[in-house]
PDB file of N, CA and C in Angstrom:
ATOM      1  N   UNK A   1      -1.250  14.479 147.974  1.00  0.00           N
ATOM      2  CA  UNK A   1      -0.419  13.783 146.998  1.00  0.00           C
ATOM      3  C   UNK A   1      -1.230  12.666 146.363  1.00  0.00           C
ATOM      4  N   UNK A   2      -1.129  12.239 144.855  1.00  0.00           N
ATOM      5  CA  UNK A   2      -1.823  11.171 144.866  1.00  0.00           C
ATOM      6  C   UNK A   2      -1.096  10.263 143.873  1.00  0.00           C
ATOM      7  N   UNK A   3       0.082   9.497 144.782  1.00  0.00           N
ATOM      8  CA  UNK A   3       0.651   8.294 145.030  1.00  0.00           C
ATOM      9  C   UNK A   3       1.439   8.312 143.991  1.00  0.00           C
ATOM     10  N   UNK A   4       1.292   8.950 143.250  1.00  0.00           N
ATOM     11  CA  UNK A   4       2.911   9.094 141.779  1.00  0.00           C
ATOM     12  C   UNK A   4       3.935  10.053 142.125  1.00  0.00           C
ATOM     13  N   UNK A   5       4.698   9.320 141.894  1.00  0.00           N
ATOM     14  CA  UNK A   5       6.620  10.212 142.043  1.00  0.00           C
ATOM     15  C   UNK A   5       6.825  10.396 140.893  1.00  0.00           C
ATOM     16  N   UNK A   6       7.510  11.362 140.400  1.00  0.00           N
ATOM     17  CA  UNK A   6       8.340  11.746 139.046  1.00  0.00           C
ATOM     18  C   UNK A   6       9.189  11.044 139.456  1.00  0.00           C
ATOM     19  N   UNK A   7       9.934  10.300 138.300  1.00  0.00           N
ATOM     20  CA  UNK A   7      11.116   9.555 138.443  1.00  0.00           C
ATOM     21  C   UNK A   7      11.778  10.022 137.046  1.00  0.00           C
ATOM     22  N   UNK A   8      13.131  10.412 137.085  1.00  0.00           N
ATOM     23  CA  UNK A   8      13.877  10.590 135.098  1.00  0.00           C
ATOM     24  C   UNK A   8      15.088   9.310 135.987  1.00  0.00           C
ATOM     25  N   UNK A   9      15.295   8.522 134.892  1.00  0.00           N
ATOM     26  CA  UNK A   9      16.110   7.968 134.461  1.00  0.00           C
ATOM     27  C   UNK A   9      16.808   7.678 133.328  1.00  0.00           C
ATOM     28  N   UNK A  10      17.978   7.146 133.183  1.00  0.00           N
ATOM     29  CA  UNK A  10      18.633   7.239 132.208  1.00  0.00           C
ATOM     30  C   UNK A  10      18.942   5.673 131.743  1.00  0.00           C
ATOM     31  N   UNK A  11      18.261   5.529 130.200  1.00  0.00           N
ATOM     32  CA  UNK A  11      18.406   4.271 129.590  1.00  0.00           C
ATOM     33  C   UNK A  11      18.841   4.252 128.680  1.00  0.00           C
ATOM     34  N   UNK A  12      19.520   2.926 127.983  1.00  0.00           N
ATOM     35  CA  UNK A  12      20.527   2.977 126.643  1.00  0.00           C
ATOM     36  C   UNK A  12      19.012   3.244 125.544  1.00  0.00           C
ATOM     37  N   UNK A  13      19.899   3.549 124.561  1.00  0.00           N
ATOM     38  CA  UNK A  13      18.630   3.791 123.260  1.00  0.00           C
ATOM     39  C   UNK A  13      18.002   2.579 122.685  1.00  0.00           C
ATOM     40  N   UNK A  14      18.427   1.440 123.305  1.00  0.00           N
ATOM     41  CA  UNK A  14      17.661   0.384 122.990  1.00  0.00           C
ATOM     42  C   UNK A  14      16.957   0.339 123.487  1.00  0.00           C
ATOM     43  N   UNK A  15      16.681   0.127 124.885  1.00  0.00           N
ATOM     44  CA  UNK A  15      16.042  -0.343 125.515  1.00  0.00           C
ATOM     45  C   UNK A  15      14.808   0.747 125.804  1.00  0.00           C
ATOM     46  N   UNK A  16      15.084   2.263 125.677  1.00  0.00           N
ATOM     47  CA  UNK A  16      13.940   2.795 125.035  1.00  0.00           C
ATOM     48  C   UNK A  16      12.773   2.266 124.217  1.00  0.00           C
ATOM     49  N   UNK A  17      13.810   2.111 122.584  1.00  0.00           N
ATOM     50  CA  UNK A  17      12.917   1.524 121.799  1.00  0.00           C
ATOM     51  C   UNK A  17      12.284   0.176 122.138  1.00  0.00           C
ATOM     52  N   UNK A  18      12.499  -0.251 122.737  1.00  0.00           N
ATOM     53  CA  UNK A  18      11.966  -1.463 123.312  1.00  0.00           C
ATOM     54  C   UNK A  18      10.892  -1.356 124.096  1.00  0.00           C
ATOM     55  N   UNK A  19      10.757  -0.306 124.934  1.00  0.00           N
ATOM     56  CA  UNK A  19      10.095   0.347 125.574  1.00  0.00           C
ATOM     57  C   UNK A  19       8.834   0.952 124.931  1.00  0.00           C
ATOM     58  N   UNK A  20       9.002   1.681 123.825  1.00  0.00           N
ATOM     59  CA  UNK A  20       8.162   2.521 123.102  1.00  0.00           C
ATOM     60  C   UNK A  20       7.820   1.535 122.210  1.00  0.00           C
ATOM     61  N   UNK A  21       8.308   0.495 121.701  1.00  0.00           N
ATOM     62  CA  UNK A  21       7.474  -0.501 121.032  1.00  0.00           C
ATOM     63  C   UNK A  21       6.910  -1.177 121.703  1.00  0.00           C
ATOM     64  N   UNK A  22       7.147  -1.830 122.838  1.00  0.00           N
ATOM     65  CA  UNK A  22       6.049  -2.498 123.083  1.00  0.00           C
ATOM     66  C   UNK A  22       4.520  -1.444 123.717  1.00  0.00           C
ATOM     67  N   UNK A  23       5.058  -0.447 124.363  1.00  0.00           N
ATOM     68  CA  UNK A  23       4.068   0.691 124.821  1.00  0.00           C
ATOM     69  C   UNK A  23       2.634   1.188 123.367  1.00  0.00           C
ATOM     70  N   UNK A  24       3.464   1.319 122.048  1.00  0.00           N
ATOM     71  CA  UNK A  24       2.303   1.154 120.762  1.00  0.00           C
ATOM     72  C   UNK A  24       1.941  -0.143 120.761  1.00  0.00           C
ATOM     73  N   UNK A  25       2.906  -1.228 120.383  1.00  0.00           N
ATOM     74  CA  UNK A  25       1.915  -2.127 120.147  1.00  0.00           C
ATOM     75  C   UNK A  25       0.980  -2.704 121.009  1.00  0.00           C
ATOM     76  N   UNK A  26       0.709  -2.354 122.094  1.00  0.00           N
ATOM     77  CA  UNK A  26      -0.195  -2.688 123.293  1.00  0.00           C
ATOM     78  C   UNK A  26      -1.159  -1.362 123.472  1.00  0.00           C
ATOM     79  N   UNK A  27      -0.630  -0.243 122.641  1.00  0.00           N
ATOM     80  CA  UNK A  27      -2.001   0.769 122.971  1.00  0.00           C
ATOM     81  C   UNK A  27      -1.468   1.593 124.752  1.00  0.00           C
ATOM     82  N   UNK A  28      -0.183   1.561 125.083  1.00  0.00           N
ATOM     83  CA  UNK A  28      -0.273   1.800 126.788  1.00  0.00           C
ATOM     84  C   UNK A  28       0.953   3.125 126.131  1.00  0.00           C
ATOM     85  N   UNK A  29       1.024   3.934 127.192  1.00  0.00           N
ATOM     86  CA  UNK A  29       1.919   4.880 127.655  1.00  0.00           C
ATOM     87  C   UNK A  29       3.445   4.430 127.774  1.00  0.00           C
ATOM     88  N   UNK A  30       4.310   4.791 127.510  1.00  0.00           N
ATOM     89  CA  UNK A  30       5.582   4.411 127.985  1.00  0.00           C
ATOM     90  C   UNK A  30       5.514   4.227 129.837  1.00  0.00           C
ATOM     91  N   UNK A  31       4.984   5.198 130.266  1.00  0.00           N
ATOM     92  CA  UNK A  31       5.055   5.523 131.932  1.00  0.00           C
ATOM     93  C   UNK A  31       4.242   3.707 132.071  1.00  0.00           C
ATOM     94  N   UNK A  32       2.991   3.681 131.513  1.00  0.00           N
ATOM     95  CA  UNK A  32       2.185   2.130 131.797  1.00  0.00           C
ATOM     96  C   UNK A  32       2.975   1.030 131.070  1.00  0.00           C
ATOM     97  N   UNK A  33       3.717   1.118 130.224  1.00  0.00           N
ATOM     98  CA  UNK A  33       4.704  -0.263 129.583  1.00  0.00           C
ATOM     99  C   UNK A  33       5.801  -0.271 130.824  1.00  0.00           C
ATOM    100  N   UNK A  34       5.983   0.677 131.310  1.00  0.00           N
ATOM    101  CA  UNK A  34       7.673   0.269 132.573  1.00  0.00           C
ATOM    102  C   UNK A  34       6.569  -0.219 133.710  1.00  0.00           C
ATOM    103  N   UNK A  35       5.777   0.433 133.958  1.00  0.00           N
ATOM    104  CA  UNK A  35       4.807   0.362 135.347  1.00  0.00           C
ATOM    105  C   UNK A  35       4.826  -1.094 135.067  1.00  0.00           C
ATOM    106  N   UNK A  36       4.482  -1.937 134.272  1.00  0.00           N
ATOM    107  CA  UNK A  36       3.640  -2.902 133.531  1.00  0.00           C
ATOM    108  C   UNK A  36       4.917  -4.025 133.853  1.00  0.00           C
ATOM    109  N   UNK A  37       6.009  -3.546 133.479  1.00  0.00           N
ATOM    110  CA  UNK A  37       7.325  -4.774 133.165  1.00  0.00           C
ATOM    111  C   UNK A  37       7.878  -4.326 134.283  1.00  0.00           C
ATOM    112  N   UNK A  38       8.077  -3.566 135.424  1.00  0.00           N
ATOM    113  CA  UNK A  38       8.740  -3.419 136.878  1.00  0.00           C
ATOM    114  C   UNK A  38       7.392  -4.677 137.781  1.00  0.00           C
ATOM    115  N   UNK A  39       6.175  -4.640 137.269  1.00  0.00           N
ATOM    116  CA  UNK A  39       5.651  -5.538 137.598  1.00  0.00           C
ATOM    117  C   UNK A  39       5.390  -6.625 137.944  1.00  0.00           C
ATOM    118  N   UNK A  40       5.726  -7.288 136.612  1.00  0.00           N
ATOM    119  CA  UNK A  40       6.010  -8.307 136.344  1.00  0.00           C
ATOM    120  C   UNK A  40       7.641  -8.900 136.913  1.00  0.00           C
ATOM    121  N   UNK A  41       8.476  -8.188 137.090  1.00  0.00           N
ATOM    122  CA  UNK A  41       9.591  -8.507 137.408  1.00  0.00           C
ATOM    123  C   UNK A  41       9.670  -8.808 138.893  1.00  0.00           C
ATOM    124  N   UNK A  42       9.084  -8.363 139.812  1.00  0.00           N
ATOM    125  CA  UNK A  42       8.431  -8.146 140.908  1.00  0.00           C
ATOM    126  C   UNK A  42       8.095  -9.142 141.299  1.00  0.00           C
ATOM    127  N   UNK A  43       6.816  -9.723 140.575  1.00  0.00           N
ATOM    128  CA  UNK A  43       6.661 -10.921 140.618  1.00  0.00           C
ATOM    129  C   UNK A  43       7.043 -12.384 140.467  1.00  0.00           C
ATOM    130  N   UNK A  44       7.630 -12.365 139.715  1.00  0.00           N
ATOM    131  CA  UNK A  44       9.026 -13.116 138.833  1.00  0.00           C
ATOM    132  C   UNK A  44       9.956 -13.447 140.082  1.00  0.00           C
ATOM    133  N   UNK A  45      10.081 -12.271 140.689  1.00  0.00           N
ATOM    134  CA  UNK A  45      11.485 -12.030 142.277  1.00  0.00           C
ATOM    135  C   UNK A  45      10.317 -12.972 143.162  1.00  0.00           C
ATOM    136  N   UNK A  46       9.429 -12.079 143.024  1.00  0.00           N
ATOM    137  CA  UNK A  46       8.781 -13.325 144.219  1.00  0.00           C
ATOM    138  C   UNK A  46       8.365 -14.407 144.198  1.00  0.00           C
ATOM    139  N   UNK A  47       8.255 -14.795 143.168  1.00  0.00           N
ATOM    140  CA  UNK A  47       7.400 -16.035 143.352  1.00  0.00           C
ATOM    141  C   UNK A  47       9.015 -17.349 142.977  1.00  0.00           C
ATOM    142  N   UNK A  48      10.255 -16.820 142.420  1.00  0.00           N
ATOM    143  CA  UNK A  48      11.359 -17.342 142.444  1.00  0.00           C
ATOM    144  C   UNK A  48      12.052 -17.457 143.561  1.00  0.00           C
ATOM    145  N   UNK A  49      11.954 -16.266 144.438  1.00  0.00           N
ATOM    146  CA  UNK A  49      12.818 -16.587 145.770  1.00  0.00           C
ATOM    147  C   UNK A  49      11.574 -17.661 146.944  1.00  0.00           C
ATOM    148  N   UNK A  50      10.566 -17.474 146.673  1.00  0.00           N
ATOM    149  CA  UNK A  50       9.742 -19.022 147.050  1.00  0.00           C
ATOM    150  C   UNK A  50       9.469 -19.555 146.733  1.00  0.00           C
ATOM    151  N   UNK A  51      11.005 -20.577 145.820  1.00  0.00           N
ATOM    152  CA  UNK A  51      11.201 -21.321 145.253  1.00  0.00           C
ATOM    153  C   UNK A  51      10.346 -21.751 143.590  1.00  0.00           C
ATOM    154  N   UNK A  52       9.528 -20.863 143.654  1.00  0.00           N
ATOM    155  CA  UNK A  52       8.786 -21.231 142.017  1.00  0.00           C
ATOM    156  C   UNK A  52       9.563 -22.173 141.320  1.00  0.00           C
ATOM    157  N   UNK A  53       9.290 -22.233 140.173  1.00  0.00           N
ATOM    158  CA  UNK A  53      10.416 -22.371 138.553  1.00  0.00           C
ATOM    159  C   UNK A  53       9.103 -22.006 137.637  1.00  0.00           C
ATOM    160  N   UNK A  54       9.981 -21.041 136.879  1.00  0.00           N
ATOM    161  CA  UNK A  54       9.169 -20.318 135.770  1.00  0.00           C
ATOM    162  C   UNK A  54       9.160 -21.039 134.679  1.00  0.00           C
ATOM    163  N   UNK A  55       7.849 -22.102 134.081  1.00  0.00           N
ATOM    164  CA  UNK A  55       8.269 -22.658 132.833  1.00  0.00           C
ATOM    165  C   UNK A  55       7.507 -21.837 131.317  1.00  0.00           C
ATOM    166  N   UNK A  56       7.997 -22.064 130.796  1.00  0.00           N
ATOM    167  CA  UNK A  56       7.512 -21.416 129.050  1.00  0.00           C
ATOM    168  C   UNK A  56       6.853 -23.479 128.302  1.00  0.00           C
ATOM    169  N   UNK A  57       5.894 -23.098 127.939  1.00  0.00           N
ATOM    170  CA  UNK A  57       5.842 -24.236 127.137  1.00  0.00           C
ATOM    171  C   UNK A  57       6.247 -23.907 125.945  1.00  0.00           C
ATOM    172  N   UNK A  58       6.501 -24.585 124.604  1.00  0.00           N
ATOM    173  CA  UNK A  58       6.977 -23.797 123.466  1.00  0.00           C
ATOM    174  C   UNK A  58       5.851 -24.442 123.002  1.00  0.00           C
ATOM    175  N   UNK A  59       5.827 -23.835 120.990  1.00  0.00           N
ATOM    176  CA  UNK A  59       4.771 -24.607 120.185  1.00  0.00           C
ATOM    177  C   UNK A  59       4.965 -26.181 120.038  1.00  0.00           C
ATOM    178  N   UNK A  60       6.043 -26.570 120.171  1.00  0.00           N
ATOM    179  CA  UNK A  60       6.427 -27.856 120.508  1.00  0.00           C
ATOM    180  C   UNK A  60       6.416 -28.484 121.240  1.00  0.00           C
ATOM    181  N   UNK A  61       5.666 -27.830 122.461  1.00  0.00           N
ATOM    182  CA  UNK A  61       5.109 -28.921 123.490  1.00  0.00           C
ATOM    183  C   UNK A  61       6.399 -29.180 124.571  1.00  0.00           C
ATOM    184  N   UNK A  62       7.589 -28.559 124.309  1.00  0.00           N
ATOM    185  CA  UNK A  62       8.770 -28.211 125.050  1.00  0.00           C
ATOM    186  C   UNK A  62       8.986 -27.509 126.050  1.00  0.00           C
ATOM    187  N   UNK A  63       9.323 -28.214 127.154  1.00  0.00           N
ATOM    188  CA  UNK A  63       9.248 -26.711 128.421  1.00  0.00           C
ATOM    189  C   UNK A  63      10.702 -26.408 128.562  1.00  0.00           C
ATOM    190  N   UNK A  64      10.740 -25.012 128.648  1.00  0.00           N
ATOM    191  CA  UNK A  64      11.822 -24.155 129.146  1.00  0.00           C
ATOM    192  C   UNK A  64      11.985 -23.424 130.599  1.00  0.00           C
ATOM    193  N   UNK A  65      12.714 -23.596 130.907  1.00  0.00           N
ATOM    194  CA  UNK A  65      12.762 -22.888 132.491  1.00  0.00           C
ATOM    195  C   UNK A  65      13.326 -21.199 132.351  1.00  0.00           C
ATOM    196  N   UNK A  66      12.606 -20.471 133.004  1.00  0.00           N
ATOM    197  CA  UNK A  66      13.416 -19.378 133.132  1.00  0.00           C
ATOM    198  C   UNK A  66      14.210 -19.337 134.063  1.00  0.00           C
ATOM    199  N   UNK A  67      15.537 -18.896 133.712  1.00  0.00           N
ATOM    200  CA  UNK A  67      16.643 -18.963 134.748  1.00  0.00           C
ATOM    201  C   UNK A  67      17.397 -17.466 135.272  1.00  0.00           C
ATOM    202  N   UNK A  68      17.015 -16.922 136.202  1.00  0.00           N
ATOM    203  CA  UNK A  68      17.451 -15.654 136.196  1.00  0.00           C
ATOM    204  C   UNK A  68      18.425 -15.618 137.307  1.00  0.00           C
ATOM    205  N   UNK A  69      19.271 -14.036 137.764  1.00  0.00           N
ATOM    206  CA  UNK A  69      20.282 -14.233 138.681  1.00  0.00           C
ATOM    207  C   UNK A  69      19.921 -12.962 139.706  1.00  0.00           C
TER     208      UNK A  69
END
C-alpha cells in the first residue's frame, strides 16, 4: 500500500469552487488544496487547544484574533 486512501465526499457547490480556485491559483491539485487546508486546520486545533491565540496583523498595523469553536 502506499499510504493514500480514496476518500469521495460530498460538498456544497461552493465550497468546491472554493476549492478549485484556490487549487489553480496556487498551481496544486484539488486532492493537494484539501490535503493542504485539512492541514492547516490541524494545526490551528493544535496549537489552539495549547492555548495559542492566532493573531492576523492587518495593513494597518491592527491585530485580529482568530476565534474559532
Amino acid at each position: 500500500m502506499n499510504g493514500f486512501v480514496k476518500v469521495v465526499v460530498n460538498l456544497p457547490a461552493g465550497s468546491v469552487e472554493e476549492l478549485r480556485a484556490h487549487a489553480v491559483g496556487h498551481g496544486f491539485t484539488m486532492t493537494e488544496s484539501l490535503r493542504r487546508a485539512l492541514g492547516l486546520q490541524a494545526f490551528l486545533d493544535k496549537e489552539i487547544a495549547g492555548g495559542s491565540k492566532i493573531l492576523f496583523e492587518q495593513r494597518n498595523g491592527k491585530m485580529r484574533q482568530l476565534i474559532t469553536v
